[in-house]
PDB file of N, CA and C in Angstrom:
ATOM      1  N   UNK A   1      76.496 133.801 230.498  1.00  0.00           N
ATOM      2  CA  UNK A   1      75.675 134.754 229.770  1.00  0.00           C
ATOM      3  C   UNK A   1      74.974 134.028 228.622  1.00  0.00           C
ATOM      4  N   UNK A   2      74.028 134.181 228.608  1.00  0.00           N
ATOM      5  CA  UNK A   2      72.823 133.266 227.300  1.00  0.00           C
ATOM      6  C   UNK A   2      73.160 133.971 226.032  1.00  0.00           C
ATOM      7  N   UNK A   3      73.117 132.809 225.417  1.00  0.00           N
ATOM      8  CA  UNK A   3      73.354 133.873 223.610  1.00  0.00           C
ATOM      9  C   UNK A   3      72.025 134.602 223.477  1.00  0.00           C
ATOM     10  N   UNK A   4      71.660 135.494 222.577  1.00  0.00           N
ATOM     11  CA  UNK A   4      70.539 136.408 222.393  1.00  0.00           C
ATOM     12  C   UNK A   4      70.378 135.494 220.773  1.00  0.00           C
ATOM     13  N   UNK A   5      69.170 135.459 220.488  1.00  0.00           N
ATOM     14  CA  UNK A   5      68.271 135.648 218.800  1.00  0.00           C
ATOM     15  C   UNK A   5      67.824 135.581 218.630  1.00  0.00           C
ATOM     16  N   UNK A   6      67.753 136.285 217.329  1.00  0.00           N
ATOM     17  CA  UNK A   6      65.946 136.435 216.430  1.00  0.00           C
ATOM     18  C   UNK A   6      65.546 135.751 216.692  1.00  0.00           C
ATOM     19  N   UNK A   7      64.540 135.895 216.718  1.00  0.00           N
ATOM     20  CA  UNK A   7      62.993 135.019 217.164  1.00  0.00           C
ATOM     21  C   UNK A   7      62.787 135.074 215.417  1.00  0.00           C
ATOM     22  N   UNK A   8      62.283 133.679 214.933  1.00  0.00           N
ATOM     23  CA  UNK A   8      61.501 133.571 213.489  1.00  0.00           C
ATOM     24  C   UNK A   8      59.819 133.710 213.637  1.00  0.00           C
ATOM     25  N   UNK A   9      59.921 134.197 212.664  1.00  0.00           N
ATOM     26  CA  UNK A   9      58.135 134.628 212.550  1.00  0.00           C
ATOM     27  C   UNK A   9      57.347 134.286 213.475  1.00  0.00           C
ATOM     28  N   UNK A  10      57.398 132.492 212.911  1.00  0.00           N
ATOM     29  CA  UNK A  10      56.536 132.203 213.332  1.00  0.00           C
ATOM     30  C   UNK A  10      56.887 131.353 214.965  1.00  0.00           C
ATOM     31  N   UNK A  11      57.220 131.973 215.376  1.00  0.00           N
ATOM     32  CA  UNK A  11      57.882 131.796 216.931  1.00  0.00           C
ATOM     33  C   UNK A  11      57.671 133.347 217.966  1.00  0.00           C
ATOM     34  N   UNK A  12      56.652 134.270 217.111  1.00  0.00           N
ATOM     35  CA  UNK A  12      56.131 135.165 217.396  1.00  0.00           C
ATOM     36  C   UNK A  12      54.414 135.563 217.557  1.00  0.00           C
ATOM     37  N   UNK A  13      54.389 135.936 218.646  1.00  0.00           N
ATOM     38  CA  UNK A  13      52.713 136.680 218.732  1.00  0.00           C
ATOM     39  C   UNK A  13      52.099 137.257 217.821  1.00  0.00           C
ATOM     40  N   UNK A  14      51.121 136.982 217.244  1.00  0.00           N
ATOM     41  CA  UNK A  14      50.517 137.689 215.994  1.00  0.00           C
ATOM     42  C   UNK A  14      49.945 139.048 216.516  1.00  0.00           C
ATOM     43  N   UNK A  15      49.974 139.274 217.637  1.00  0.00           N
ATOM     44  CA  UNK A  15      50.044 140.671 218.146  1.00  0.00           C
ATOM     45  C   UNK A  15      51.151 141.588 218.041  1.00  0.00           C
ATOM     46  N   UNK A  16      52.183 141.186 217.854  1.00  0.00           N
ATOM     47  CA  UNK A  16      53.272 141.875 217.786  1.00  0.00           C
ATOM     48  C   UNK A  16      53.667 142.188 216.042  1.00  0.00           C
ATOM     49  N   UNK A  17      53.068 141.470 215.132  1.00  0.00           N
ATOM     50  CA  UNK A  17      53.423 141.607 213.862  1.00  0.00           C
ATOM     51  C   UNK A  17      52.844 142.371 212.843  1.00  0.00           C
ATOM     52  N   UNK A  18      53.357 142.824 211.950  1.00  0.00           N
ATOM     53  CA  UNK A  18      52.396 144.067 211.286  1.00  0.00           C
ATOM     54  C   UNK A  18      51.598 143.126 210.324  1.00  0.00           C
ATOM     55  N   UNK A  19      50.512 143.900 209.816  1.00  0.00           N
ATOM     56  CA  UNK A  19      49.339 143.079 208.932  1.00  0.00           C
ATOM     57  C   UNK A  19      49.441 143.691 207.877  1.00  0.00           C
ATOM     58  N   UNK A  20      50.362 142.994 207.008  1.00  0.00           N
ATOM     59  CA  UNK A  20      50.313 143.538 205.694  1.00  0.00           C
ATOM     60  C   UNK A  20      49.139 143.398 204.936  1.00  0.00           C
ATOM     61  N   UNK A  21      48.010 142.810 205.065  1.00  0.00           N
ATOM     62  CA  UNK A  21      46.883 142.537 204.466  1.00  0.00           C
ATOM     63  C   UNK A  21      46.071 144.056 204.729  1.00  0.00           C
ATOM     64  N   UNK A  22      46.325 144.388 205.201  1.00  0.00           N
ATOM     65  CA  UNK A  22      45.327 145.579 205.982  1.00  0.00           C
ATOM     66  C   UNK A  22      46.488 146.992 205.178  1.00  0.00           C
ATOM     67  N   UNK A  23      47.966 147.149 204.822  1.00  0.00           N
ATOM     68  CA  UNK A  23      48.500 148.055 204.293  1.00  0.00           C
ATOM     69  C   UNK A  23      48.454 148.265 202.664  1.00  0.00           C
ATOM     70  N   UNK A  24      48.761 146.567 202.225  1.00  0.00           N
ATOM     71  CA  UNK A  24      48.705 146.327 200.846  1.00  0.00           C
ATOM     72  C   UNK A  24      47.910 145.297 200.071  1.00  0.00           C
ATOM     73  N   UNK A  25      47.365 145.748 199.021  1.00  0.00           N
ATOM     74  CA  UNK A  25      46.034 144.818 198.681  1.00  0.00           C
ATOM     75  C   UNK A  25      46.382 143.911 198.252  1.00  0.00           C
ATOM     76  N   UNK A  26      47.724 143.368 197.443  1.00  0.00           N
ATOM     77  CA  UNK A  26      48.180 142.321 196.875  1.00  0.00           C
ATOM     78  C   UNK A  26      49.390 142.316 196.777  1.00  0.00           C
ATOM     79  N   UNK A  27      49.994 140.997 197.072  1.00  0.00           N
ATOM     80  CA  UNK A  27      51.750 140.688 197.508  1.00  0.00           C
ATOM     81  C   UNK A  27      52.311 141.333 196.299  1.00  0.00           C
ATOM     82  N   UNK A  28      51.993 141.257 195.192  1.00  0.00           N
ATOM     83  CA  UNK A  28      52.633 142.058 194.007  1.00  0.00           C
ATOM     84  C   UNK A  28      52.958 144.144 194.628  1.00  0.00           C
ATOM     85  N   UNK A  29      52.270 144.595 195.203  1.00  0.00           N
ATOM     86  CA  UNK A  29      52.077 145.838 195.660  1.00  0.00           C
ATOM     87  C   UNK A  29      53.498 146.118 196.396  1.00  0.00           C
ATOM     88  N   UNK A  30      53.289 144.844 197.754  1.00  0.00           N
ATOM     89  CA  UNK A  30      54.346 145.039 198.622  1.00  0.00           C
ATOM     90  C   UNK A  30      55.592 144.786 197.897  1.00  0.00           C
ATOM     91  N   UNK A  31      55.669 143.611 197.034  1.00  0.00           N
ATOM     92  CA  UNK A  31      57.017 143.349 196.434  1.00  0.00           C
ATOM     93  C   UNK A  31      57.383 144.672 195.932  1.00  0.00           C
ATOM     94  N   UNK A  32      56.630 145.067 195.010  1.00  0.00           N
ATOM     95  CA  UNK A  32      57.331 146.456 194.149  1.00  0.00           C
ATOM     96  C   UNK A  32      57.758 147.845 195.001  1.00  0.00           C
ATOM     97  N   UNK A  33      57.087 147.540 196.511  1.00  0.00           N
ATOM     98  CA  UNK A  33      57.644 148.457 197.855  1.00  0.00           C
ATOM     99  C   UNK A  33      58.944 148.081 198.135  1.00  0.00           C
ATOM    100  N   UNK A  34      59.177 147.387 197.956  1.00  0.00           N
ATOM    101  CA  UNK A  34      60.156 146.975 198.782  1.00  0.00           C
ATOM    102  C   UNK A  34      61.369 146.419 197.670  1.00  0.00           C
ATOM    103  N   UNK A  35      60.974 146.136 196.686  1.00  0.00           N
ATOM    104  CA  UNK A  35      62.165 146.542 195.847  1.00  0.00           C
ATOM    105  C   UNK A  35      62.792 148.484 195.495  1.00  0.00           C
ATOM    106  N   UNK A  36      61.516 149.307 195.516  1.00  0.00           N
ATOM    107  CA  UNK A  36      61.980 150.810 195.799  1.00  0.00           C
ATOM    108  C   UNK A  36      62.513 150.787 196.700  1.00  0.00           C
ATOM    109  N   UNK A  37      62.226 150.452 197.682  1.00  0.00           N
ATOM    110  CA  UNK A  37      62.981 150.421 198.718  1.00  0.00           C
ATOM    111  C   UNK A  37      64.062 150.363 199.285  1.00  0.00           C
ATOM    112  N   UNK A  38      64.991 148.618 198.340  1.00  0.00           N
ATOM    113  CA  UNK A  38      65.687 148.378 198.181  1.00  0.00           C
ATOM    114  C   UNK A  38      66.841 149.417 197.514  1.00  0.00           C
ATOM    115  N   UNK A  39      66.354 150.134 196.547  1.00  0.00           N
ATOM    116  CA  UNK A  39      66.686 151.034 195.411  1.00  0.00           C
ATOM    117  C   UNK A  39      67.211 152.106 196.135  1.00  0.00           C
ATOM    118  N   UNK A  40      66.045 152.893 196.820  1.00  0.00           N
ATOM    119  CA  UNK A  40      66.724 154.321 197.648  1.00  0.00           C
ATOM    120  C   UNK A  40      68.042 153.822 198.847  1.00  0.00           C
ATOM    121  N   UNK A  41      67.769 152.546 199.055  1.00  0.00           N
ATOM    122  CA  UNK A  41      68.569 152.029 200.359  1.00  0.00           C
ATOM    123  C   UNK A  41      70.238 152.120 199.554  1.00  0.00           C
ATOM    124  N   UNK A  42      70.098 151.610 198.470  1.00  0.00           N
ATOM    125  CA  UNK A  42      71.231 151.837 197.544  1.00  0.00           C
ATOM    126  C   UNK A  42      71.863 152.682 197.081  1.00  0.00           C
ATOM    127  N   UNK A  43      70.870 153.975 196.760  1.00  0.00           N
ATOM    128  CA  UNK A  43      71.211 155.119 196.195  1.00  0.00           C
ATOM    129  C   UNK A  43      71.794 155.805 197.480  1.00  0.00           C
ATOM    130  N   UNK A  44      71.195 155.592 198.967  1.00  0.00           N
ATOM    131  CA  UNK A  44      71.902 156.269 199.811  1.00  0.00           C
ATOM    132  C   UNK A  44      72.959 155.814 200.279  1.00  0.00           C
ATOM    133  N   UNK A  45      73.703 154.618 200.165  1.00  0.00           N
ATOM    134  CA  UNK A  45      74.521 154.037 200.770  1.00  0.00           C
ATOM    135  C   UNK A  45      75.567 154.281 199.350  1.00  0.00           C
ATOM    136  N   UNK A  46      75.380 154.765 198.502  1.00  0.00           N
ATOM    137  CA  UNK A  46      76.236 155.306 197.557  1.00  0.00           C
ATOM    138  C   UNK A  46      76.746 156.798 197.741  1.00  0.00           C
ATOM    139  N   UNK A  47      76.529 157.541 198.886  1.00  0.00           N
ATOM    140  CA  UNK A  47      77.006 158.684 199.098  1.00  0.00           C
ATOM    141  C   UNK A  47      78.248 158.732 199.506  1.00  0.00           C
ATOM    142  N   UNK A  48      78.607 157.452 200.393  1.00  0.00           N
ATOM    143  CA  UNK A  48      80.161 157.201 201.248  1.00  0.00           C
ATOM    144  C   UNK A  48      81.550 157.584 199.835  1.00  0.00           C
ATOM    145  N   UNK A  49      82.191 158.504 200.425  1.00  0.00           N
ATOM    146  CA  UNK A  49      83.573 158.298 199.613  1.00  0.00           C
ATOM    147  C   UNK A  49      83.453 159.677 198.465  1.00  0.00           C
ATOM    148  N   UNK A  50      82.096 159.607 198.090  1.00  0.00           N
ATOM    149  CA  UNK A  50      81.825 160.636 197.177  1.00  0.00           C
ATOM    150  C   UNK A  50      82.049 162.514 197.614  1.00  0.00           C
ATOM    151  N   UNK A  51      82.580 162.954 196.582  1.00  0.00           N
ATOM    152  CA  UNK A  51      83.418 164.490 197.070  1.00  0.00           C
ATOM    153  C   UNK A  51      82.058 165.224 196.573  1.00  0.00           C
ATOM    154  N   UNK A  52      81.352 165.595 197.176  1.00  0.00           N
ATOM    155  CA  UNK A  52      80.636 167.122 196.493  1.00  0.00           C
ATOM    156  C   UNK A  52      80.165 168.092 198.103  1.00  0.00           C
ATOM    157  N   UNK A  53      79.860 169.251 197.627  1.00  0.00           N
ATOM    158  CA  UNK A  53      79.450 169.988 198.967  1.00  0.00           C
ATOM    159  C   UNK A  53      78.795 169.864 199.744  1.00  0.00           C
ATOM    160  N   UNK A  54      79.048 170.323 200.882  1.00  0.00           N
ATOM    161  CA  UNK A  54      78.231 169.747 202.324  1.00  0.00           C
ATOM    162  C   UNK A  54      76.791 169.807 202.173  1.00  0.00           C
ATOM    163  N   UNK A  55      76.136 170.967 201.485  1.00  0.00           N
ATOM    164  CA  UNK A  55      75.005 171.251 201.335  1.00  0.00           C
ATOM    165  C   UNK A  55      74.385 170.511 199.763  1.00  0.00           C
ATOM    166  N   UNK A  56      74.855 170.005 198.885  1.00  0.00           N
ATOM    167  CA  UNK A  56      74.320 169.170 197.577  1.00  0.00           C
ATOM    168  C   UNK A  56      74.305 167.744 198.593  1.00  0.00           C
ATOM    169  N   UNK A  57      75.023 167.277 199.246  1.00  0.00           N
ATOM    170  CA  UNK A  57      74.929 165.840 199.799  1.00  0.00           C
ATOM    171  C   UNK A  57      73.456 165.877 201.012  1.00  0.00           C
ATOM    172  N   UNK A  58      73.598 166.774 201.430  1.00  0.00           N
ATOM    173  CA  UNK A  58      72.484 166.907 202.203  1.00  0.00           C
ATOM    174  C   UNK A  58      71.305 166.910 201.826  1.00  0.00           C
ATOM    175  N   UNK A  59      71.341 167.346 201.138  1.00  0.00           N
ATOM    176  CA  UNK A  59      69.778 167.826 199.770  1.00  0.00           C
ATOM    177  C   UNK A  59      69.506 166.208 199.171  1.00  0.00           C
ATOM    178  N   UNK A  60      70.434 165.922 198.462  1.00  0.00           N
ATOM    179  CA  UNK A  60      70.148 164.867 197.641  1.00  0.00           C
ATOM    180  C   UNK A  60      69.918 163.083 198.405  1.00  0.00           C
ATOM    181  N   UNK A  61      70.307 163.322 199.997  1.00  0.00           N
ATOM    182  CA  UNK A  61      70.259 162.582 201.291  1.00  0.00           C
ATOM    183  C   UNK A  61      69.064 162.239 201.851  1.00  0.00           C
ATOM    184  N   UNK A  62      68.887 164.019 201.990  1.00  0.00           N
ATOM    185  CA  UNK A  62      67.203 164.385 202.546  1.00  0.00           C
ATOM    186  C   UNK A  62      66.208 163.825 201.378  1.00  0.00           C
ATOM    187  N   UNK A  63      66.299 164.082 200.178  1.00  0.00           N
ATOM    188  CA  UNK A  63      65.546 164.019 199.230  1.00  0.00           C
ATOM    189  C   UNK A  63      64.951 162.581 199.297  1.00  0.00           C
ATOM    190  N   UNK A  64      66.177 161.995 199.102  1.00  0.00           N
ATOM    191  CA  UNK A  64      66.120 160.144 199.127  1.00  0.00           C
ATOM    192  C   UNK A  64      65.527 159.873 200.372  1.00  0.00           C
ATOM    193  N   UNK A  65      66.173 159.852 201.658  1.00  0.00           N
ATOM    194  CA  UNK A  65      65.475 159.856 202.871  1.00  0.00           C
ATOM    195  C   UNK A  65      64.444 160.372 202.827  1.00  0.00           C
ATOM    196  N   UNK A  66      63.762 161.106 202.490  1.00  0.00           N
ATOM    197  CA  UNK A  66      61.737 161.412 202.181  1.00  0.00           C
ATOM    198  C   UNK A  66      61.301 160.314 201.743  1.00  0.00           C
ATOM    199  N   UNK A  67      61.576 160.021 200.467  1.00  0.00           N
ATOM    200  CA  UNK A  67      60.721 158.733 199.976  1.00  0.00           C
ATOM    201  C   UNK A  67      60.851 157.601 200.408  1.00  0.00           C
ATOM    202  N   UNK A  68      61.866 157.130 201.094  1.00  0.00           N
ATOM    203  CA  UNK A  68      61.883 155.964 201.820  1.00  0.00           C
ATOM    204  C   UNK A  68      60.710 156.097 202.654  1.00  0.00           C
ATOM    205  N   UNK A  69      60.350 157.510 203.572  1.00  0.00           N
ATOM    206  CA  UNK A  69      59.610 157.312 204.614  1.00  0.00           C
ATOM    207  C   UNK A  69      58.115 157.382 203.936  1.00  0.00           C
ATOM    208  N   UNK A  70      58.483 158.015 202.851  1.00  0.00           N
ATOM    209  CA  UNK A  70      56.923 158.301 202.425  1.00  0.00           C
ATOM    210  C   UNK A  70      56.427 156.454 202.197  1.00  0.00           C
ATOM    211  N   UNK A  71      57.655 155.936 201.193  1.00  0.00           N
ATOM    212  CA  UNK A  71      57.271 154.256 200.994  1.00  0.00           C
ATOM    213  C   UNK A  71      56.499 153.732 202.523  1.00  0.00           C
ATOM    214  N   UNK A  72      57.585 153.957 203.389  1.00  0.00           N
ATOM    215  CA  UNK A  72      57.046 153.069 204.307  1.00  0.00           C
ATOM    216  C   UNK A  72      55.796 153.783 205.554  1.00  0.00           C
ATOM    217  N   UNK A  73      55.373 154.496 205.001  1.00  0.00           N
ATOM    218  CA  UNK A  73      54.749 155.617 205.988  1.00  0.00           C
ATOM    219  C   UNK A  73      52.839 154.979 205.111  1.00  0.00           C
ATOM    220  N   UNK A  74      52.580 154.299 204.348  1.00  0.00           N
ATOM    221  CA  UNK A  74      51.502 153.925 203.696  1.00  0.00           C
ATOM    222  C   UNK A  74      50.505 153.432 204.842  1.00  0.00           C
TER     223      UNK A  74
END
């Protein structure tokens, strides 16, 4: 059985890769995406273990989960 892996970038079709030039006008833009990003990814992975009601965890889940998509939905 063959091992499987990532393929690096640039060992990829430039057809297959997204064009950040065409989403964000300057690498400063994307960085500050993707550090929010980083941020909500955190804030949601901070729900594990935590006691509050089925319906406040959901809300405050959903809430976070919106803006992630809205971030990456540009």
């Amino acid at each position: 059985m063959s091992e499987k892996r990532l393929q690096k970038r640039d060992e990829i079709s430039d057809e297959y890769k997204w064009k950040l030039e065409d989403m964000y006008e300057t690498d400063e833009l994307w960085e500050a995406e993707c550090e929010k990003a980083s941020q909500l990814a955190e804030k949601l992975s901070g729900f594990k273990g935590h006691r509050q009601t089925v319906q406040q965890r959901c809300l405050i889940f959903l809430r976070s989960r919106m803006s992630c998509l809205i971030i990456w939905s540009v």
